[in-house]
Protein backbone atom coordinates (compact mmCIF):
# COMPACT_ATOMS: atom_id res chain seq x y z
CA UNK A 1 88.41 -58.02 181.31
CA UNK A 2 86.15 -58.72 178.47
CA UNK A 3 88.13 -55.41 176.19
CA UNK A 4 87.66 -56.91 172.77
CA UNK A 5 86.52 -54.29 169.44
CA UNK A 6 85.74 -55.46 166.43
CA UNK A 7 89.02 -53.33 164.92
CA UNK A 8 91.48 -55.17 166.69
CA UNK A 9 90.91 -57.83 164.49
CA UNK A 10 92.95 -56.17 162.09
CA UNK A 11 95.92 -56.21 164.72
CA UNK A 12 95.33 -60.06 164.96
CA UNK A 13 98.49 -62.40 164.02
CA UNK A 14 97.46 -63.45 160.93
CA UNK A 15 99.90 -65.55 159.81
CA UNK A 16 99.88 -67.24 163.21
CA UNK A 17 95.89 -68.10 162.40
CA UNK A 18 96.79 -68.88 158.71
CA UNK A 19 99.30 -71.74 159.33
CA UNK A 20 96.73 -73.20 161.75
CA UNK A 21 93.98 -73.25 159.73
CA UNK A 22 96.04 -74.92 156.42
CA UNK A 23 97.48 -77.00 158.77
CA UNK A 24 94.53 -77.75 160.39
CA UNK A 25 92.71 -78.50 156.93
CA UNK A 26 95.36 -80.69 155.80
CA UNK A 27 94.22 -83.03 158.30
CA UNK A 28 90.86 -83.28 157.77
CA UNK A 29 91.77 -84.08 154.27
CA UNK A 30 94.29 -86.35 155.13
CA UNK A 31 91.87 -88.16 158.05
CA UNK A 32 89.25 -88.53 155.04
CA UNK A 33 91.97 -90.73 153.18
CA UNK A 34 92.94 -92.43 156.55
CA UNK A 35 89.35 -93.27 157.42
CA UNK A 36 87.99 -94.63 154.42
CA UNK A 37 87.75 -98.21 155.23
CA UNK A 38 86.46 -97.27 158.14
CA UNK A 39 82.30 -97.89 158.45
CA UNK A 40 82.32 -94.14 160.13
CA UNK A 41 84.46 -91.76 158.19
CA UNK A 42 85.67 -89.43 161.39
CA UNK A 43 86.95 -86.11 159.52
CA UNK A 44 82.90 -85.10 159.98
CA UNK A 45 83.63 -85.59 164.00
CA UNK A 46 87.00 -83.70 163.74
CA UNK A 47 85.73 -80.74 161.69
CA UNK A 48 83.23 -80.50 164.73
CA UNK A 49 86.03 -80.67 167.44
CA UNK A 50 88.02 -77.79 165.35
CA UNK A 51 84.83 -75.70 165.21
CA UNK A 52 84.58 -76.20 169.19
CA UNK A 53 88.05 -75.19 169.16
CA UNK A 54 88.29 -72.35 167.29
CA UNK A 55 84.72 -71.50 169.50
CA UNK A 56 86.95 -71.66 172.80
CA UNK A 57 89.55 -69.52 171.36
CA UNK A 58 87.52 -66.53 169.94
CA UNK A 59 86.10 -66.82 173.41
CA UNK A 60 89.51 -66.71 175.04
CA UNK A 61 90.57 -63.62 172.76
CA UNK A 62 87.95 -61.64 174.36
CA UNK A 63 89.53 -62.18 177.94
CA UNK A 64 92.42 -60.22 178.69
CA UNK A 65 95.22 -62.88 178.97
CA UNK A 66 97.05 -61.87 182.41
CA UNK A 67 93.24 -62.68 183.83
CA UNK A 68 94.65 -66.04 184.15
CA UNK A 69 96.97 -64.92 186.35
CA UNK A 70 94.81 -65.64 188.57
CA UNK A 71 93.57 -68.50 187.64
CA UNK A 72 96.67 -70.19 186.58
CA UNK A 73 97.17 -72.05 190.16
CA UNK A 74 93.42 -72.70 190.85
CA UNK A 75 92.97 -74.54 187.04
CA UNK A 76 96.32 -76.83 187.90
CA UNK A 77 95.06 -77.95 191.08
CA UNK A 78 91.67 -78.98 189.19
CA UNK A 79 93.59 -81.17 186.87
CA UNK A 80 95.34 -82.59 189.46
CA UNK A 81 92.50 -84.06 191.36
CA UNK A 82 91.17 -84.80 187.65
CA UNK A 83 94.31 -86.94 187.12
CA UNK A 84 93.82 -89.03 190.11
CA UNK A 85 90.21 -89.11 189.36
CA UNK A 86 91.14 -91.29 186.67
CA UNK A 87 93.66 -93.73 188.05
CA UNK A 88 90.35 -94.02 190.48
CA UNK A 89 87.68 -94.34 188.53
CA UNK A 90 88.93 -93.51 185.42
CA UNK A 91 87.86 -95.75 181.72
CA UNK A 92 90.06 -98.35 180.63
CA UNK A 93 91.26 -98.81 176.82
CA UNK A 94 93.54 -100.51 175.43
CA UNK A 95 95.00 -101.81 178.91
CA UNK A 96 95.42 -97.87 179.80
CA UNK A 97 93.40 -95.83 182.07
CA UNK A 98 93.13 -92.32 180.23
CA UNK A 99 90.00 -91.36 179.93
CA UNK A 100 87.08 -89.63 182.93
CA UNK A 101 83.69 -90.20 182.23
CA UNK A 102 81.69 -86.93 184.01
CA UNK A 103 78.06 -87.89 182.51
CA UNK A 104 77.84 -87.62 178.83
CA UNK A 105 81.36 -85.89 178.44
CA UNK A 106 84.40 -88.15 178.03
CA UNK A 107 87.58 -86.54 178.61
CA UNK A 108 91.64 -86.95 178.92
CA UNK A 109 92.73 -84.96 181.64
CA UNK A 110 96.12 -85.70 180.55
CA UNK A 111 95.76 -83.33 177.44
CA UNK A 112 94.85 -80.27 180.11
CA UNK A 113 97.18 -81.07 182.24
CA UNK A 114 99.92 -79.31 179.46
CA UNK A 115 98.15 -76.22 179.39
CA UNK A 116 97.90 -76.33 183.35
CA UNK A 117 101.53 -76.28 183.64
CA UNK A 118 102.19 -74.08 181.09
CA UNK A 119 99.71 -71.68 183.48
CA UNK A 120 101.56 -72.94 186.19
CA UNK A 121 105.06 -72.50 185.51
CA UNK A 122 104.61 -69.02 183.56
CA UNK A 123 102.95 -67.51 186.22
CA UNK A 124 105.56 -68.65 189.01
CA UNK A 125 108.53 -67.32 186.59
CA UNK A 126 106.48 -64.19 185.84
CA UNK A 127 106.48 -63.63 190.06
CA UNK A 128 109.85 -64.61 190.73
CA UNK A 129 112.31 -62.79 188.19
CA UNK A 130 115.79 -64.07 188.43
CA UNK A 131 118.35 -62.28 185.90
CA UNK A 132 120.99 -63.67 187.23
CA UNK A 133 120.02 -67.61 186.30
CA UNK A 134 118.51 -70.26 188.51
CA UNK A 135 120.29 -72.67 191.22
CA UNK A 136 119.22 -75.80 191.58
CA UNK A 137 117.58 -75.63 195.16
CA UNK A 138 115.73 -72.04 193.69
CA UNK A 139 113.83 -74.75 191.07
CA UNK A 140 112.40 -76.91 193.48
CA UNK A 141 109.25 -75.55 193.78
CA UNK A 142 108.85 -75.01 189.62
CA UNK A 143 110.31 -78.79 189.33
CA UNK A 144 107.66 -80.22 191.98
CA UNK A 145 104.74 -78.18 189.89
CA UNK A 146 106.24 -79.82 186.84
CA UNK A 147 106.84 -83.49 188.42
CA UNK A 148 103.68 -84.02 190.39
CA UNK A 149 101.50 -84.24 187.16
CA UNK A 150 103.54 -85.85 185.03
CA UNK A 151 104.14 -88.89 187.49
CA UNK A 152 100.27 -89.06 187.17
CA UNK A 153 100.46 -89.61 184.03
CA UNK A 154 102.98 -91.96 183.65
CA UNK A 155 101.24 -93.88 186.33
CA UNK A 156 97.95 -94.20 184.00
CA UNK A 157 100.19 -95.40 182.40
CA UNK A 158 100.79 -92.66 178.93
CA UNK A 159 104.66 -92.41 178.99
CA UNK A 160 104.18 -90.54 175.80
CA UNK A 161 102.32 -87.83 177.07
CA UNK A 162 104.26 -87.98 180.40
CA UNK A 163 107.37 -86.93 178.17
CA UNK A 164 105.65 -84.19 175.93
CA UNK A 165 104.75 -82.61 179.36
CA UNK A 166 107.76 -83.07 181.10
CA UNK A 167 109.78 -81.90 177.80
CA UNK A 168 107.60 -78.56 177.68
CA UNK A 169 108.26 -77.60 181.08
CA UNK A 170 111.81 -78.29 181.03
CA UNK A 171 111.64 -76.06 177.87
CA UNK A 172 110.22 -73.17 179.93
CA UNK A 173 112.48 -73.73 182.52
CA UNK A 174 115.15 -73.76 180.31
CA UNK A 175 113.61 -70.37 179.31
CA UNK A 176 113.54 -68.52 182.14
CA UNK A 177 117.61 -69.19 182.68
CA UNK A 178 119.49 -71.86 184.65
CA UNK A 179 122.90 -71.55 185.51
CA UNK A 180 125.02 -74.01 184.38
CA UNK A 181 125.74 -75.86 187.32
CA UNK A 182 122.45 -76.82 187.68
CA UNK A 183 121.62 -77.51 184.25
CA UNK A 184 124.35 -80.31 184.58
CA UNK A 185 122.98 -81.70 188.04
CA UNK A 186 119.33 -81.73 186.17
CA UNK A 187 121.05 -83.53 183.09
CA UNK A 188 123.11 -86.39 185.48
CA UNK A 189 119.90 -86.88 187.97
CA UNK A 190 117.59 -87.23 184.32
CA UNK A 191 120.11 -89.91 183.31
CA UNK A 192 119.85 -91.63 186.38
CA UNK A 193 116.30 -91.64 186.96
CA UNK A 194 116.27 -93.36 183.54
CA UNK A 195 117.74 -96.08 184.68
CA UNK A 196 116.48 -96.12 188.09
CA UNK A 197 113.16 -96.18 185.64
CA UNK A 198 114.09 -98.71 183.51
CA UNK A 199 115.17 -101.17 186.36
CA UNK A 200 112.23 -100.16 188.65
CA UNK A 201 109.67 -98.69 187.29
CA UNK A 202 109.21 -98.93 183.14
CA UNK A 203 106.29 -101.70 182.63
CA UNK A 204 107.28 -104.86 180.26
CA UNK A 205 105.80 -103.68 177.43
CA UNK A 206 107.40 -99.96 177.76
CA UNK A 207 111.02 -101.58 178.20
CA UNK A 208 109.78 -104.07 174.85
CA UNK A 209 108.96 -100.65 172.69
CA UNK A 210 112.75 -99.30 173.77
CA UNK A 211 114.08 -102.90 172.65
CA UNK A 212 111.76 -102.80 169.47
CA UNK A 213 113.49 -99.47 168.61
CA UNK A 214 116.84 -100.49 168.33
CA UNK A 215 116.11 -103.62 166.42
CA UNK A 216 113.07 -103.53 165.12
CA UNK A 217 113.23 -106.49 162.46
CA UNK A 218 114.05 -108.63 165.97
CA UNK A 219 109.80 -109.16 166.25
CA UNK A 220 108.60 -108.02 163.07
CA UNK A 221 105.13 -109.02 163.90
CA UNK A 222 104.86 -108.34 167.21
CA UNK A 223 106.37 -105.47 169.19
CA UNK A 224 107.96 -103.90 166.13
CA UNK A 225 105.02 -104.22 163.72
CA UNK A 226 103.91 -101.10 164.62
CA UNK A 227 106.97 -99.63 163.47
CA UNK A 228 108.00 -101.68 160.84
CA UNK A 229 104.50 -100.75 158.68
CA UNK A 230 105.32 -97.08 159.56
CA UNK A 231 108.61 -97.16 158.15
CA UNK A 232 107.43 -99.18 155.24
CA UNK A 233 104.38 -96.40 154.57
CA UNK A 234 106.64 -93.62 154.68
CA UNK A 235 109.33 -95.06 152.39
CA UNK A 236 106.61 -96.27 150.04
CA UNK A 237 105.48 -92.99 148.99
CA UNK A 238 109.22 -92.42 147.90
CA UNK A 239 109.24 -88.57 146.14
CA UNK A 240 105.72 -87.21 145.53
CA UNK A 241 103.74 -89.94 146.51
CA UNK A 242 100.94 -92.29 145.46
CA UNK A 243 98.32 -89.47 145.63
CA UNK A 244 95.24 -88.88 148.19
CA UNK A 245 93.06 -92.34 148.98
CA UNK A 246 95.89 -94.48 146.91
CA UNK A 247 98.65 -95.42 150.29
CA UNK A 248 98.33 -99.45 149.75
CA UNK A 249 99.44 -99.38 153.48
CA UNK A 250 96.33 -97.85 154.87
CA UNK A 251 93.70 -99.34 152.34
CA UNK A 252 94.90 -102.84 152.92
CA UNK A 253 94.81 -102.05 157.05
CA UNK A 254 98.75 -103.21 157.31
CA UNK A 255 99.18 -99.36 158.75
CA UNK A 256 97.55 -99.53 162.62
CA UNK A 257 96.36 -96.41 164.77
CA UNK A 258 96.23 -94.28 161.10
CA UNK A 259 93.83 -91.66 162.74
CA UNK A 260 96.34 -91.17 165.36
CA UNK A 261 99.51 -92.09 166.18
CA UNK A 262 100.37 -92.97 162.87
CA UNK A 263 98.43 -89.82 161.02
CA UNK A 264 102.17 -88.72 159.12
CA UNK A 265 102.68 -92.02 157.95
CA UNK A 266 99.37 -91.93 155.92
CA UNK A 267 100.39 -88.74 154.96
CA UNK A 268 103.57 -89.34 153.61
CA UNK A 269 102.88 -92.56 151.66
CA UNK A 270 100.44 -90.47 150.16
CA UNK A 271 102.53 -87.21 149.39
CA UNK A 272 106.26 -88.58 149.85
CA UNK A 273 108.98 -86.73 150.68
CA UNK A 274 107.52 -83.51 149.07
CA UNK A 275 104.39 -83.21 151.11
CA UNK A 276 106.19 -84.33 154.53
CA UNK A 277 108.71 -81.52 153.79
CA UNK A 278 105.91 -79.09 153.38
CA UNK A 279 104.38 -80.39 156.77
CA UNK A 280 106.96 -79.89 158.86
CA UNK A 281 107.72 -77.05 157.27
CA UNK A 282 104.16 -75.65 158.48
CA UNK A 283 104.62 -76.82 161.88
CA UNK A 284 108.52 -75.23 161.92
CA UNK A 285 106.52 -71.82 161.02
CA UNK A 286 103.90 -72.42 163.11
CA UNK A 287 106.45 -72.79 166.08
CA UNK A 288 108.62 -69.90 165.18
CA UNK A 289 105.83 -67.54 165.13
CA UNK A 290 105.26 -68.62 168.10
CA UNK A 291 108.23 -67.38 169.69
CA UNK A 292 107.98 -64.61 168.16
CA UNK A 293 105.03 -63.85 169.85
CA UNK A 294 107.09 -64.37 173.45
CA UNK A 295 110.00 -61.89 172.07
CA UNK A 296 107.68 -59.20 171.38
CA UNK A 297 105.10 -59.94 174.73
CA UNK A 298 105.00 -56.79 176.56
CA UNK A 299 105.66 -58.36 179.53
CA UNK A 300 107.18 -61.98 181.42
CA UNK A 301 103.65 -63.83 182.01
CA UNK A 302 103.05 -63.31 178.19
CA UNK A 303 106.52 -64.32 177.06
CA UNK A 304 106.18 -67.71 179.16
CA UNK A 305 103.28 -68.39 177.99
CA UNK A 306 104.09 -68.25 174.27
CA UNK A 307 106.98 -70.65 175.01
CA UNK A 308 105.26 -72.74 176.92
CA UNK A 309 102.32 -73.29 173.69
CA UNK A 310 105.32 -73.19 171.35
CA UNK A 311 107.20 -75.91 173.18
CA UNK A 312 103.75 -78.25 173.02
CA UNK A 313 103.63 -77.89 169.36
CA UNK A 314 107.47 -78.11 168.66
CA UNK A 315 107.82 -81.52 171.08
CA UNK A 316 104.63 -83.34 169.77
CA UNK A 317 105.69 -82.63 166.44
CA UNK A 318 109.29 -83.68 166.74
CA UNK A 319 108.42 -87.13 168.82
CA UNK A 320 105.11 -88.08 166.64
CA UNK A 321 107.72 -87.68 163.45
CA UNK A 322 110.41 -89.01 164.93
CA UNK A 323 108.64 -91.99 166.11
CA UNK A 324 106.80 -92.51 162.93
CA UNK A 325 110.14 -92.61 160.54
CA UNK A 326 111.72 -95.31 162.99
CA UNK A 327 114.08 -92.07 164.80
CA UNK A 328 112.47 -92.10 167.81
CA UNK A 329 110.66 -95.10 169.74
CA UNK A 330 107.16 -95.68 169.83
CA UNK A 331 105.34 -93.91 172.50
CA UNK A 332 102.13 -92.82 171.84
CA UNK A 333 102.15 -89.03 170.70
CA UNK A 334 99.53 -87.63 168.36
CA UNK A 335 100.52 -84.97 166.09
CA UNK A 336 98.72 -81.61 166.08
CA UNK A 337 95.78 -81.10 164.19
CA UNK A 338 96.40 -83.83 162.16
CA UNK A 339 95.66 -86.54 164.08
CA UNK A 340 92.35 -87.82 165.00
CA UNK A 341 90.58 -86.45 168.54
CA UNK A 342 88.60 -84.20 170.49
CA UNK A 343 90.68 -83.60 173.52
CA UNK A 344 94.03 -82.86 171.65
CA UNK A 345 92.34 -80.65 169.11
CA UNK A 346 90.69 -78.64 171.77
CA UNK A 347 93.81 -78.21 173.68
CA UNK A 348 95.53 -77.33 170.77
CA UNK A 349 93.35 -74.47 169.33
CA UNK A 350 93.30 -73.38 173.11
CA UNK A 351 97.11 -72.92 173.47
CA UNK A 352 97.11 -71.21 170.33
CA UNK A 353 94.18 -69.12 171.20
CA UNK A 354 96.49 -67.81 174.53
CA UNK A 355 99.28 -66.85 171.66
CA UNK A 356 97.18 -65.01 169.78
CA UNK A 357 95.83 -63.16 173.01
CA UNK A 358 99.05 -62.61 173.87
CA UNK A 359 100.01 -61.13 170.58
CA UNK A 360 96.83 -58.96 170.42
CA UNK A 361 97.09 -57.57 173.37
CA UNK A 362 100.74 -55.92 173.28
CA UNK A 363 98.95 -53.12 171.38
CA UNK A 364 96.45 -52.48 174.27
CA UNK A 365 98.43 -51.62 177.11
């Protein structure tokens, strides 16, 4: 298991591990800026969580990957009973219950919970091959292992990262081939639970967000304030910007959640349309080697797996931007390795860390 020599690190994906570490550096710099009226700069905490990270994933790269074959059902049904943990006991912030206190260590289930069905899902599609495309009564079982968790999450409640999970498993499902008659059933039943959701089941201020998004200006300094200074930022910094530690948005405190949610807007009011193109630029790389890691896997488990960490980055990326520029409404999605936290950044170097094992590992066997 442990089959790790010092000369495969020449056979590493480099360019995999150099996106993530500009991209991954960027941040820090740009959560120095962010934090600077703060009384407790935090880019010293998150160059500690990336060292952690990167830790866990040199770790991981000594393990041969199809180890967590077996492990893959075992680790979801952990995070399961970790999920309702918290709606039990779980900490309460912000009028949300996120976050499991087991002694000293704080955690967000909800961030594991995407690599558990990743694990999940890959290894059921890696057991049951279907060439010929998937019915809908052959995807109950992969749509229950998908649902389960991320109506545990929405119940917390954290629609956002409800909807990165359920997007990333839809995107492996997607993956592994559906036929078409079932991709339309999925596509009508979607489309009604989101009504059935928004009539039933979205929460006040959920259905005021959705509202706020089509007319923001309606409550400018309410509901849509969040979005308004966002938009604001981002069009502030116009072409090149106003340069690192000058966005008037974030020094004056008009810009809220800057460490986190908001992380691009900071950005781009201080690097304007250049530096956001080179940004997502990164992260379009950084996802595209990713699949290119599952085209060349030597075999399905792999494959899934790089889809499944591809599809994490691709759909936190696309929603945190989206939502940022006024494209998307405001849910609550960090961005990767830019914004501020612990439990994101760890899952995030750990995903990657899989790729990477995946990739080595097509030239050992």
């Amino acid at each position: 298991m442990l089959s790790f020599e010092n000369r495969n690190l020449a056979q590493l994906h480099w360019p995999l591990v150099l996106v993530t570490t500009v991209i991954a550096s960027l941040g820090v710099w740009n959560l120095a800026s962010a934090s600077r009226t703060m009384h407790q700069p935090v880019w010293t905490s998150q160059l500690v969580w990336l060292g952690v990270g990167a830790l866990v994933a040199a770790v991981l790269l000594r393990i041969d990957y199809r180890w967590l074959l077996t492990v893959a059902y075992p680790l979801y049904g952990v995070v399961l009973v970790l999920l309702v943990g918290v709606l039990v006991r779980g900490r309460t912030v912000m009028g949300a219950r996120r976050w499991l206190d087991l002694g000293p260590v704080h955690m967000q289930p909800s961030e594991l919970a995407k690599i558990a069905v990743i694990l999940a899902l890959a290894r059921y599609f890696h057991e049951d091959e279907n060439d010929k495309g998937y019915t809908l009564t052959q995807l109950w079982l992969p749509g229950l292992l998908l649902l389960v968790p991320v109506a545990l999450i929405a119940k917390e409640p954290d629609l956002g990262t409800a909807l990165v999970t359920l997007a990333i498993g839809a995107s492996i499902i997607l993956f592994a081939k559906v036929r078409l008659s079932a991709l339309i059933t999925i596509l009508v039943g979607t489309l009604g639970s989101a009504v059935a959701g928004w009539f039933w089941f979205f929460k006040a201020y959920q259905k005021k967000r959705v509202m706020t998004f089509l007319n923001p200006e309606g409550d400018a300094l309410g509901a849509g304030y969040h979005a308004m200074q966002s938009v604001i930022a981002v069009g502030s910094g116009q072409v090149t910007g106003k340069g690192w530690g000058e966005g008037t948005q974030n020094l004056l405190s008009f810009l809220p959640e800057q460490r986190t949610d908001f992380i691009f807007s900071v950005w781009a009011e201080e690097h304007g349309f250049v530096g956001g193109a080179v940004l997502i630029t990164l992260f379009a790389v950084l996802v595209l080697l990713g699949l290119d890691v599952a085209d060349k896997a030597r075999e399905r488990f792999g494959a899934f797996l790089a889809v499944g960490v591809s599809a994490l980055f691709f759909w936190h990326a696309f929603i945190n931007i989206g939502m940022v520029t006024g494209v998307v409404p405001v849910v609550g999605v960090t961005l990767p390795l830019m914004s501020y936290g612990g439990s994101s950044v760890i899952v995030n170097l750990l995903g990657l860390g899989i790729v990477l094992n995946v990739s080595l590992r097509r030239f050992m066997f």
